[in-house]
N, C-alpha and C. Protein backbone atom coordinates (compact mmCIF):
# COMPACT_ATOMS: atom_id res chain seq x y z
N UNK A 1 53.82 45.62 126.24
CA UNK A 1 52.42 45.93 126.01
C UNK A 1 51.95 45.19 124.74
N UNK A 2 50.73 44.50 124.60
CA UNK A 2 50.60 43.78 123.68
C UNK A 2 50.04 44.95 122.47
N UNK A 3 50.19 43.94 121.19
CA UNK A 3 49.75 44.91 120.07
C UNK A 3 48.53 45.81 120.12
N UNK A 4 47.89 44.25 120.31
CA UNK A 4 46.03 45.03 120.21
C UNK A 4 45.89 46.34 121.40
N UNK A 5 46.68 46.95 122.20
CA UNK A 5 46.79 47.55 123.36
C UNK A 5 47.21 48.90 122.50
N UNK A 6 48.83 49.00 121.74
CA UNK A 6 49.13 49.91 121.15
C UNK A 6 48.43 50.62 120.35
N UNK A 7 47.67 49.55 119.04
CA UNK A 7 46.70 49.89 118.07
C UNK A 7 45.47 50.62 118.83
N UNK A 8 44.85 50.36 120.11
CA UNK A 8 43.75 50.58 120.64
C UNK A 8 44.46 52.37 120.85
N UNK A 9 45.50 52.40 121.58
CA UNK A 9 45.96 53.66 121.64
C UNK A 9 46.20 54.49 120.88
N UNK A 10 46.62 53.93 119.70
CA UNK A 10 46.59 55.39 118.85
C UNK A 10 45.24 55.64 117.87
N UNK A 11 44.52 54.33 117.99
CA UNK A 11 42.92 54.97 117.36
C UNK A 11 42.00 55.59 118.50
N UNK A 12 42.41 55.55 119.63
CA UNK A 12 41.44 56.39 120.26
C UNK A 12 42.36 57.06 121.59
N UNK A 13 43.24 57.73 121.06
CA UNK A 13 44.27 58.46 122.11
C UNK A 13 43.69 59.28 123.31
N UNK A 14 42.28 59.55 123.49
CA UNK A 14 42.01 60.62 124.74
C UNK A 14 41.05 60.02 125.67
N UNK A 15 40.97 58.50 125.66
CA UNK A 15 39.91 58.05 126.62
C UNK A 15 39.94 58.19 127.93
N UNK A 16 39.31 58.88 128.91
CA UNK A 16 39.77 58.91 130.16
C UNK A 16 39.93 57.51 131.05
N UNK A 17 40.89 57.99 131.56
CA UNK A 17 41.17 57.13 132.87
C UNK A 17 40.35 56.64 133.92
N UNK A 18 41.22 55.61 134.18
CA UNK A 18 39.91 54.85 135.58
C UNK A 18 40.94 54.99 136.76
N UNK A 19 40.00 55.29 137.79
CA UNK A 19 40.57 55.11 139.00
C UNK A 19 39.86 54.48 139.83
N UNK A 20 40.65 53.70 141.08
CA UNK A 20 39.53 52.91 141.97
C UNK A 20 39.39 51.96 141.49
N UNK A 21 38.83 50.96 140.21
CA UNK A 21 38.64 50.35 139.95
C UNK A 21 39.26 48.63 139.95
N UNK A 22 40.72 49.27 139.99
CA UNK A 22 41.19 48.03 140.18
C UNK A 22 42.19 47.85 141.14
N UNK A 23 42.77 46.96 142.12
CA UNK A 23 43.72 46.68 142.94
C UNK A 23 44.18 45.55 143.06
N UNK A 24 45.69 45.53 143.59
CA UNK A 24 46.45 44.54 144.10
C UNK A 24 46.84 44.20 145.50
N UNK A 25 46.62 43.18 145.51
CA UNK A 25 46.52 43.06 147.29
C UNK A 25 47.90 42.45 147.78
N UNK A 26 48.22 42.53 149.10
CA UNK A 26 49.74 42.28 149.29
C UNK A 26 50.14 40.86 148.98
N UNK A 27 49.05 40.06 148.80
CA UNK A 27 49.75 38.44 148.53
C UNK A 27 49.66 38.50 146.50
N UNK A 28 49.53 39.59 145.78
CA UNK A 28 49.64 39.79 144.65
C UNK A 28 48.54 39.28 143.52
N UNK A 29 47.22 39.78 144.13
CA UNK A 29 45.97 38.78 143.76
C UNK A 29 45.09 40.48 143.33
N UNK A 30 45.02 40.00 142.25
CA UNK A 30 43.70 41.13 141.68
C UNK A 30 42.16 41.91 141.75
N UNK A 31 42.02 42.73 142.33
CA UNK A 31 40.34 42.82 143.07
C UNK A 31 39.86 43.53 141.94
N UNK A 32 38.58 43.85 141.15
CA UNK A 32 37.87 44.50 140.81
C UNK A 32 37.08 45.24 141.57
N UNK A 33 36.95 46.53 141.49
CA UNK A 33 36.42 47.50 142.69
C UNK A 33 35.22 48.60 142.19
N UNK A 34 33.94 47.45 141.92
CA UNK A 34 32.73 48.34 141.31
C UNK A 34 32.19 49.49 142.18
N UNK A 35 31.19 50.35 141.59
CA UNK A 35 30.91 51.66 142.37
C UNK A 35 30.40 51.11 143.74
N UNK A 36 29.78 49.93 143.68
CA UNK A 36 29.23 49.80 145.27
C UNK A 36 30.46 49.56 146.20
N UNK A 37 31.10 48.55 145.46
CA UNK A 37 32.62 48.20 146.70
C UNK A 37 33.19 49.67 147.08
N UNK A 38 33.61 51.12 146.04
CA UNK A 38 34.08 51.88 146.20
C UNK A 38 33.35 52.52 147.12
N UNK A 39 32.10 52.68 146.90
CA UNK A 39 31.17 53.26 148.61
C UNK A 39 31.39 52.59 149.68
N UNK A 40 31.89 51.39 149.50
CA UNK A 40 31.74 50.19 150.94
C UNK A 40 32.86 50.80 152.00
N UNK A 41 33.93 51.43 151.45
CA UNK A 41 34.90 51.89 151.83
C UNK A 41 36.69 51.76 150.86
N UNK A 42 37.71 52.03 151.21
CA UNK A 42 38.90 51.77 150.77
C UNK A 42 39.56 50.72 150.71
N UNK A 43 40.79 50.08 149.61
CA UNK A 43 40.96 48.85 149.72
C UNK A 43 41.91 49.36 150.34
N UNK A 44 42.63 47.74 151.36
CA UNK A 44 41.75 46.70 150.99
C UNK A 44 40.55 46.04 152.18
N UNK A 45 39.95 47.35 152.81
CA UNK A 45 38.90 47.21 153.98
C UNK A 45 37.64 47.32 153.11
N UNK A 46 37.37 47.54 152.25
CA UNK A 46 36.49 46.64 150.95
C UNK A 46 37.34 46.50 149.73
N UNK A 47 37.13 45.14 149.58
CA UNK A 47 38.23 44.54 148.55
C UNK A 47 36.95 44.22 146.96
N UNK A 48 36.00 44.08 146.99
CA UNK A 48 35.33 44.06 145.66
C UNK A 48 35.80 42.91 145.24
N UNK A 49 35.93 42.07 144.27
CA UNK A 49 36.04 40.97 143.48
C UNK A 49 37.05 40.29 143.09
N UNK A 50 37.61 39.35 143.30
CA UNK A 50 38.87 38.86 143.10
C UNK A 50 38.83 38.88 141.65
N UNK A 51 39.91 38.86 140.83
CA UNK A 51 39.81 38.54 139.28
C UNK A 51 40.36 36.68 139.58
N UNK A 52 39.54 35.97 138.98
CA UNK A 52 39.66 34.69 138.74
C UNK A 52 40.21 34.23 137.35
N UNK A 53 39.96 34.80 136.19
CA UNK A 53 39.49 34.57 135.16
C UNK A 53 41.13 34.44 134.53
N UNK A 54 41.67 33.42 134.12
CA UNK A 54 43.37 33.10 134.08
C UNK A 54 43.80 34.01 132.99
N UNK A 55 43.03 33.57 132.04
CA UNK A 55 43.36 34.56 130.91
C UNK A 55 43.12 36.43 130.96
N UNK A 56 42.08 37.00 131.41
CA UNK A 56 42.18 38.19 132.54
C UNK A 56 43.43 38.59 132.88
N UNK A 57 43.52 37.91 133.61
CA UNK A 57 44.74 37.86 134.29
C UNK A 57 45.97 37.83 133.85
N UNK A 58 46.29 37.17 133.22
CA UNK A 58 47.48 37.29 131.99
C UNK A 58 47.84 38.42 130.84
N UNK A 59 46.46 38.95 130.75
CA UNK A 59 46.58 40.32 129.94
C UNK A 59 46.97 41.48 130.78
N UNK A 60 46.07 41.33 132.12
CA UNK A 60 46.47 42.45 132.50
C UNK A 60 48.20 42.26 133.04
N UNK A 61 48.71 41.57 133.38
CA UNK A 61 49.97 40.58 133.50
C UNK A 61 50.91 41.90 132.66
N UNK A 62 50.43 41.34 130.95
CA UNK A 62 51.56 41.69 129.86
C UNK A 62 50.95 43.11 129.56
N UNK A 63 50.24 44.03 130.71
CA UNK A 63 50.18 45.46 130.15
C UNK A 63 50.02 46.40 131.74
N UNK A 64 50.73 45.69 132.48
CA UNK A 64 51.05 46.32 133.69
C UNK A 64 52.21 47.75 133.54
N UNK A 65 52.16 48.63 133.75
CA UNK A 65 53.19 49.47 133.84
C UNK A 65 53.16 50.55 134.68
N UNK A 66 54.35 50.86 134.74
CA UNK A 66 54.29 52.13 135.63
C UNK A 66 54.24 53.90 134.94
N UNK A 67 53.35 54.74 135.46
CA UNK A 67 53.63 56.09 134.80
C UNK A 67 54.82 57.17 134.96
N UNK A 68 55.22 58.12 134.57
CA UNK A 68 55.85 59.06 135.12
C UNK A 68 55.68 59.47 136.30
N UNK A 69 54.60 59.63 136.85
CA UNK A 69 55.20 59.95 138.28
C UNK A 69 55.00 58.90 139.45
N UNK A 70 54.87 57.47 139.05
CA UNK A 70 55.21 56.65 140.10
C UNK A 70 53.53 55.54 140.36
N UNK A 71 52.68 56.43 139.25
CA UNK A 71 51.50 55.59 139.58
C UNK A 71 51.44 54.53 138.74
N UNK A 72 51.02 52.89 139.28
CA UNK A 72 51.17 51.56 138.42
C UNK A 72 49.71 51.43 137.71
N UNK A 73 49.43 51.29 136.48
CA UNK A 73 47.97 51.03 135.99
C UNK A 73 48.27 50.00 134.86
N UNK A 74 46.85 49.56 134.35
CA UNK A 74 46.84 48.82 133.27
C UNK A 74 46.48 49.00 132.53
N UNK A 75 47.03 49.18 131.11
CA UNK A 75 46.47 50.08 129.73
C UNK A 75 45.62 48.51 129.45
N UNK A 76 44.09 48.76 129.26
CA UNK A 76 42.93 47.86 128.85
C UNK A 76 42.39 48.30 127.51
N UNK A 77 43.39 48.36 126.51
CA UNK A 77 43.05 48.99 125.32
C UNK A 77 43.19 50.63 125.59
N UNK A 78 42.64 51.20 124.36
CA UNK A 78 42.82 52.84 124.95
C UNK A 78 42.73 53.19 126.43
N UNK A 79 42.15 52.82 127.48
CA UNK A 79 42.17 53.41 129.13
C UNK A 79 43.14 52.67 129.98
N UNK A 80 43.56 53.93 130.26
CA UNK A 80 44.72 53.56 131.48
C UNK A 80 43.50 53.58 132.63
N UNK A 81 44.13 52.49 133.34
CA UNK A 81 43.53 51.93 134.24
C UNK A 81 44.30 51.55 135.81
N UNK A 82 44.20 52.76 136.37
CA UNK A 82 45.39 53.13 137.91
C UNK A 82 44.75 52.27 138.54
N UNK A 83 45.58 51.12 138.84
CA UNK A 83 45.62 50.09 140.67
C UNK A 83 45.94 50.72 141.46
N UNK A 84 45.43 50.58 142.47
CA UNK A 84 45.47 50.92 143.81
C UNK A 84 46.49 49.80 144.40
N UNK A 85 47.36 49.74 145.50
CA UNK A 85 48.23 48.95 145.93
C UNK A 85 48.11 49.06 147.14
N UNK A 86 47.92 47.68 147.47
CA UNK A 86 47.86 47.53 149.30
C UNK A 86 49.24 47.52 149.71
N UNK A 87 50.04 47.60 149.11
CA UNK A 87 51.30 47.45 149.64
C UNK A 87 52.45 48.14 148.37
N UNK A 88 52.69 47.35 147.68
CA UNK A 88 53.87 47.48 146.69
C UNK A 88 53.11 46.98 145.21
N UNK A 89 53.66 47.75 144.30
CA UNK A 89 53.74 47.55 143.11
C UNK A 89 54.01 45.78 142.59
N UNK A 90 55.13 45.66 142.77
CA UNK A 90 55.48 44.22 142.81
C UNK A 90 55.46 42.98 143.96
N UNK A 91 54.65 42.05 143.69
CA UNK A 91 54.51 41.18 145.51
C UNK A 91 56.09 39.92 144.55
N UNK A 92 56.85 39.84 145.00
CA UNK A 92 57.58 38.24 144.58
C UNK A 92 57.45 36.63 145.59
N UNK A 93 57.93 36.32 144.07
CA UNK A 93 57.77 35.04 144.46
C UNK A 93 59.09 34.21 144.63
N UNK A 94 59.67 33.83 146.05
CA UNK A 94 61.00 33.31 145.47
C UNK A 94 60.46 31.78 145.50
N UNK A 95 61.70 31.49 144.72
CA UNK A 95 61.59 29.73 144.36
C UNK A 95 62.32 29.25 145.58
N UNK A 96 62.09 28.11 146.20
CA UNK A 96 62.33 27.33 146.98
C UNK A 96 63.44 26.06 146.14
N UNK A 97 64.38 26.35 145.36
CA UNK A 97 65.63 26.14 144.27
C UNK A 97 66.96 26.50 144.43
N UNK A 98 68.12 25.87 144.34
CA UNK A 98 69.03 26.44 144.18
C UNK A 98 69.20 28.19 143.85
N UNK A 99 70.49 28.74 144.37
CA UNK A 99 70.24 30.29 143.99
C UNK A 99 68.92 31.00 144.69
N UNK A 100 67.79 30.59 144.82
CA UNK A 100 66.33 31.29 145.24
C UNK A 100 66.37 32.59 143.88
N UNK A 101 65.59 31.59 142.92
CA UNK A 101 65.40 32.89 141.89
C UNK A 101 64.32 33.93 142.32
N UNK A 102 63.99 35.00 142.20
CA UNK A 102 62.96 35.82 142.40
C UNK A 102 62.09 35.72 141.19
N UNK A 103 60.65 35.89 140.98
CA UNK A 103 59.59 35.98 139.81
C UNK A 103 58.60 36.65 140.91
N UNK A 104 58.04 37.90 140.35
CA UNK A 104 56.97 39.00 140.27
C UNK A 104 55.60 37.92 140.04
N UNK A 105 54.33 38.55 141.28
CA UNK A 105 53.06 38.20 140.73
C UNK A 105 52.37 38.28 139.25
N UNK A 106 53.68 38.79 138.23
CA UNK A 106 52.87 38.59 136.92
C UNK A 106 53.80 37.72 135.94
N UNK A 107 54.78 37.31 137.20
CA UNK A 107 55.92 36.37 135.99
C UNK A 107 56.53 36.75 135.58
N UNK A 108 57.22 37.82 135.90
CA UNK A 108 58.77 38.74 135.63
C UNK A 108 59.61 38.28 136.65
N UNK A 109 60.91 37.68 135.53
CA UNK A 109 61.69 37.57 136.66
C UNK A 109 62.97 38.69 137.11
N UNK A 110 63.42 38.76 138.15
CA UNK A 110 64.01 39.76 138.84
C UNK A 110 65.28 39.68 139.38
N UNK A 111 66.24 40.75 139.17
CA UNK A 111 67.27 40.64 140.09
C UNK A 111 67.04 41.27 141.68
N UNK A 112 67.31 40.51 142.57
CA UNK A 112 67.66 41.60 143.50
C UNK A 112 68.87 42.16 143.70
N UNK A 113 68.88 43.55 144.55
CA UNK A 113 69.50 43.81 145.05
C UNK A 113 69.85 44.58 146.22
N UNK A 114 68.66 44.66 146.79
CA UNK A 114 68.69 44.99 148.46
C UNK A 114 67.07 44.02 149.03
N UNK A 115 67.73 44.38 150.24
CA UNK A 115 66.38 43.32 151.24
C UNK A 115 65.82 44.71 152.53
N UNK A 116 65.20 44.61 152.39
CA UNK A 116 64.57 45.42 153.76
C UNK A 116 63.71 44.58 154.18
N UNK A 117 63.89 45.41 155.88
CA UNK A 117 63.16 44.68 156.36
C UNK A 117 61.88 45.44 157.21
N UNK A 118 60.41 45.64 157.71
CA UNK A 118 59.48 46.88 158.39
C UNK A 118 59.70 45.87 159.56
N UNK A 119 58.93 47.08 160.53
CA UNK A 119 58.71 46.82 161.79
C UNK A 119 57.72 46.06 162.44
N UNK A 120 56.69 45.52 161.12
CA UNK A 120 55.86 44.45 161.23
C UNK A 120 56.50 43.21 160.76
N UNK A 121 57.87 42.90 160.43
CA UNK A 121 58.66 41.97 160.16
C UNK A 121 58.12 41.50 158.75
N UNK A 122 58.41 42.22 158.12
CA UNK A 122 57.36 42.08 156.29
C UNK A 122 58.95 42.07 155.60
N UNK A 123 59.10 41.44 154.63
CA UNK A 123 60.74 41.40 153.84
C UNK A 123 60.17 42.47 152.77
N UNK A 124 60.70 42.99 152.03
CA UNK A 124 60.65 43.94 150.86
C UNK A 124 62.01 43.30 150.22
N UNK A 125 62.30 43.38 148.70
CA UNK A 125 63.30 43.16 147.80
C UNK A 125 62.93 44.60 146.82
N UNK A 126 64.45 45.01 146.76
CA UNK A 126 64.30 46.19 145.81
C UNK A 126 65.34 45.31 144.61
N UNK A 127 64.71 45.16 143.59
CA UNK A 127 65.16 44.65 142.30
C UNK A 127 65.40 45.42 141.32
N UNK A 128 66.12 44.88 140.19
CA UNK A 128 66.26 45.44 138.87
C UNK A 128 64.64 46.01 138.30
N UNK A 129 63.86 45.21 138.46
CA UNK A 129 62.63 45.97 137.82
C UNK A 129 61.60 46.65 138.93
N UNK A 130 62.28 46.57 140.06
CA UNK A 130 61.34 47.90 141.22
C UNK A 130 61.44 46.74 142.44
N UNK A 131 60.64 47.36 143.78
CA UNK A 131 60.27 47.44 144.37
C UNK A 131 58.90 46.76 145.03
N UNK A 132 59.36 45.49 145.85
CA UNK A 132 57.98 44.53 146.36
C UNK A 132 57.87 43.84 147.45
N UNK A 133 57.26 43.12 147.86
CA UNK A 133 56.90 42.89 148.91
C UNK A 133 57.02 41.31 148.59
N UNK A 134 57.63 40.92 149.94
CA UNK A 134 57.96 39.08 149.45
C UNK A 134 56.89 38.35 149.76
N UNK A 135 56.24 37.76 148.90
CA UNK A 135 54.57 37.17 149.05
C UNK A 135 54.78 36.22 150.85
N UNK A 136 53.87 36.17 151.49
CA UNK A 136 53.99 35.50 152.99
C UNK A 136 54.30 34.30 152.65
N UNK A 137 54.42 33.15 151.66
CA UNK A 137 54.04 32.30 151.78
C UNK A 137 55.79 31.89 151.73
N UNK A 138 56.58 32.61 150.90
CA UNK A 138 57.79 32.63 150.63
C UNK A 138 58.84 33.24 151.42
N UNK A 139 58.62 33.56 152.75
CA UNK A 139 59.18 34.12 153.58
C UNK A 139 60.56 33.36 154.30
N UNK A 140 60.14 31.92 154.08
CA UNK A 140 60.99 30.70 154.32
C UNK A 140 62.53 30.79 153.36
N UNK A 141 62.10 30.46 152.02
CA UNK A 141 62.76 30.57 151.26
C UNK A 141 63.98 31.79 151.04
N UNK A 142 63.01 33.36 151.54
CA UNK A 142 63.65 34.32 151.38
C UNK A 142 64.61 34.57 152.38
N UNK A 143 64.22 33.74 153.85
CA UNK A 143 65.72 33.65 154.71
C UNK A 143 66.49 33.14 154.20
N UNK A 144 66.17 31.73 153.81
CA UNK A 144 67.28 30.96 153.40
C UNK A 144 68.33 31.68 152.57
N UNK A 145 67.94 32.78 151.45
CA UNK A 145 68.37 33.14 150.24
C UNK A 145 69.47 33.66 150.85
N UNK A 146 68.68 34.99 152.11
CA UNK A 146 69.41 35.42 153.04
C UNK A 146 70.79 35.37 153.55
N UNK A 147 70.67 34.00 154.03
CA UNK A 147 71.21 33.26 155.17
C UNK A 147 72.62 32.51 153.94
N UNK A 148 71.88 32.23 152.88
CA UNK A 148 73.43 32.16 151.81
C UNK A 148 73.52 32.42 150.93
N UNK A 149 73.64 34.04 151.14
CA UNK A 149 73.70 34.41 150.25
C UNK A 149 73.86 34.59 148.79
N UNK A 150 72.66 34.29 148.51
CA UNK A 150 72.80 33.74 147.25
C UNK A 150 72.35 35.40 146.18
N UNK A 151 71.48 36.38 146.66
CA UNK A 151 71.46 37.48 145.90
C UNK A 151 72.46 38.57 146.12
N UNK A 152 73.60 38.11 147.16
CA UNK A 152 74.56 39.29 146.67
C UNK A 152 74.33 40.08 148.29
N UNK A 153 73.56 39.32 149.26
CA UNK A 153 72.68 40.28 150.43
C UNK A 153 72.61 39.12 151.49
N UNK A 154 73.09 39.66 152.73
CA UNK A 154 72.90 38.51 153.53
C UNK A 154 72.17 39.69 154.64
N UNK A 155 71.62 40.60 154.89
CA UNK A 155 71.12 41.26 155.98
C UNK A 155 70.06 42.28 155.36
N UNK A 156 68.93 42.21 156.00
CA UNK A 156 68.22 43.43 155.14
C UNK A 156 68.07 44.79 156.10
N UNK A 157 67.84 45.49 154.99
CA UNK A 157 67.83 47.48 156.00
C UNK A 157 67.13 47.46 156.56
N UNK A 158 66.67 47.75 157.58
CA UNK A 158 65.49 47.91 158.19
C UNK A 158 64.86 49.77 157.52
N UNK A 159 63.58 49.79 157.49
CA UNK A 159 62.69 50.45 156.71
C UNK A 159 61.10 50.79 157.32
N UNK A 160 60.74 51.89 157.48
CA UNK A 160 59.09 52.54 158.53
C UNK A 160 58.53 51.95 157.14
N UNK A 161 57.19 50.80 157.55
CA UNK A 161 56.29 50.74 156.64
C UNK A 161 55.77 52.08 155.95
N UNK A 162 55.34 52.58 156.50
CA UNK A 162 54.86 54.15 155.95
C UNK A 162 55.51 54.93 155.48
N UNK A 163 57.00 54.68 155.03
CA UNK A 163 58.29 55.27 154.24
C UNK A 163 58.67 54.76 152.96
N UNK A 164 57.96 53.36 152.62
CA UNK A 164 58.14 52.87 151.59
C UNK A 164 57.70 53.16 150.19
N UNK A 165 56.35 53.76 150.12
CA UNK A 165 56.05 54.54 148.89
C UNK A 165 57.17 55.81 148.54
N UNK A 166 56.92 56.57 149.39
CA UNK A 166 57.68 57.82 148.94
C UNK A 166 59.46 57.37 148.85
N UNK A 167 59.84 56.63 149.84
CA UNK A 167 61.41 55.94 149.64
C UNK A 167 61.25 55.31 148.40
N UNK A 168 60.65 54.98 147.48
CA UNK A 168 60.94 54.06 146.22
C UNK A 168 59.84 54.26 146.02
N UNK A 169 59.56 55.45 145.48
CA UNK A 169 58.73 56.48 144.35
C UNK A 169 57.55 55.98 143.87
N UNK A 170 56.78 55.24 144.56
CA UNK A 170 55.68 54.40 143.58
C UNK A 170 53.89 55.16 144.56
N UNK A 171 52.98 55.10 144.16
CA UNK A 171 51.90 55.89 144.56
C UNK A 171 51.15 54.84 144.74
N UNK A 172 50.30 54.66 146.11
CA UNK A 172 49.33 53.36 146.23
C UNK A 172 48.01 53.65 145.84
N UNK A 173 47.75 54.97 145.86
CA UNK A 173 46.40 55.12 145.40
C UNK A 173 46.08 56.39 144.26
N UNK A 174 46.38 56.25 143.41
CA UNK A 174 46.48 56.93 142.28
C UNK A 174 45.35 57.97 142.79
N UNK A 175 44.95 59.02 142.20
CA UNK A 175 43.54 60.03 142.07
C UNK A 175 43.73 60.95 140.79
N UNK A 176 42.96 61.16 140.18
CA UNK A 176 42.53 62.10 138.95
C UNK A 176 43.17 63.60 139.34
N UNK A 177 42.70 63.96 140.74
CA UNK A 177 43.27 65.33 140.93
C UNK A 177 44.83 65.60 141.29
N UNK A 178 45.46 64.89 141.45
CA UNK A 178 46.85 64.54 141.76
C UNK A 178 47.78 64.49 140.14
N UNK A 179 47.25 64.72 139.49
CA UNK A 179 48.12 64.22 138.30
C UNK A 179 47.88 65.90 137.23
């Protein structure tokens, strides 16, 4: 968490929380979700605003975390700020490289150590730092990794899409009354 983040926290420790506002979509891309998108409906069947903005993006990057009971938000100075997740907490990225290293949509890199697989044929990697979804574009790579074994895993579990939050503890849509 960056400094100016900590300092913001302990000079103004009780700011409430946001919810709704922000999400991650399964290829690991950032939406902003103003009051009209939130009437339009749920993400990501209204998705609201991509975040473009690199530097944006990089902050919220180095102040991503997860809470005690499984919900992912972004401390934006004093307000925690709960994402909503179309899928997983973490989307990865494997490298198309020797080994197939794994790196997270915010540039964490990762061990794995299991592969699942859903019934919509979607890969999941459960890693040293959680639980994600293998970006589509890398799906190539992630057989290969597979196929020689290069993370320690040559077969993945098979896994009910709709088992994956509560199987690896993470909450896709945070709410105020839930906590």
């Amino acid at each position: 968490m960056d400094d100016i983040v900590k300092a913001a926290l302990k000079k103004w420790p009780n700011v409430p929380a946001c919810y709704d506002w922000l999400a991650l979509d399964a290829r690991g891309q950032w939406w902003m979700r103003d009051e009209r998108t939130q009437a339009a409906g749920p993400f990501p069947q209204a998705k609201g605003s991509r975040i473009e903005h690199e530097k944006l993006r990089e902050f919220i990057h180095r102040n991503y975390e997860c809470d005690e009971h499984g919900a992912w938000y972004f401390q934006n100075g004093p307000q925690r700020v709960y994402v909503v997740l179309e899928c997983t907490p973490w989307v990865w990225r494997v490298m198309d490289t020797p080994g197939h290293a794994v790196v997270s949509h915010t540039g964490r890199a990762a061990v794995v150590q299991q592969a699942w697989l859903d019934e919509a044929g979607r890969l999941y990697l459960t890693t040293d730092i959680g639980p994600g979804l293998v970006h589509s574009l890398d799906v190539g790579a992630a057989a290969q990794a597979l196929e020689q074994a290069d993370w320690g895993v040559t077969q993945p579990r098979e896994v009910a899409a709709k088992e994956i939050a509560r199987l690896w503890g993470f909450v896709t849509r945070p709410q105020p009354a839930a906590r």
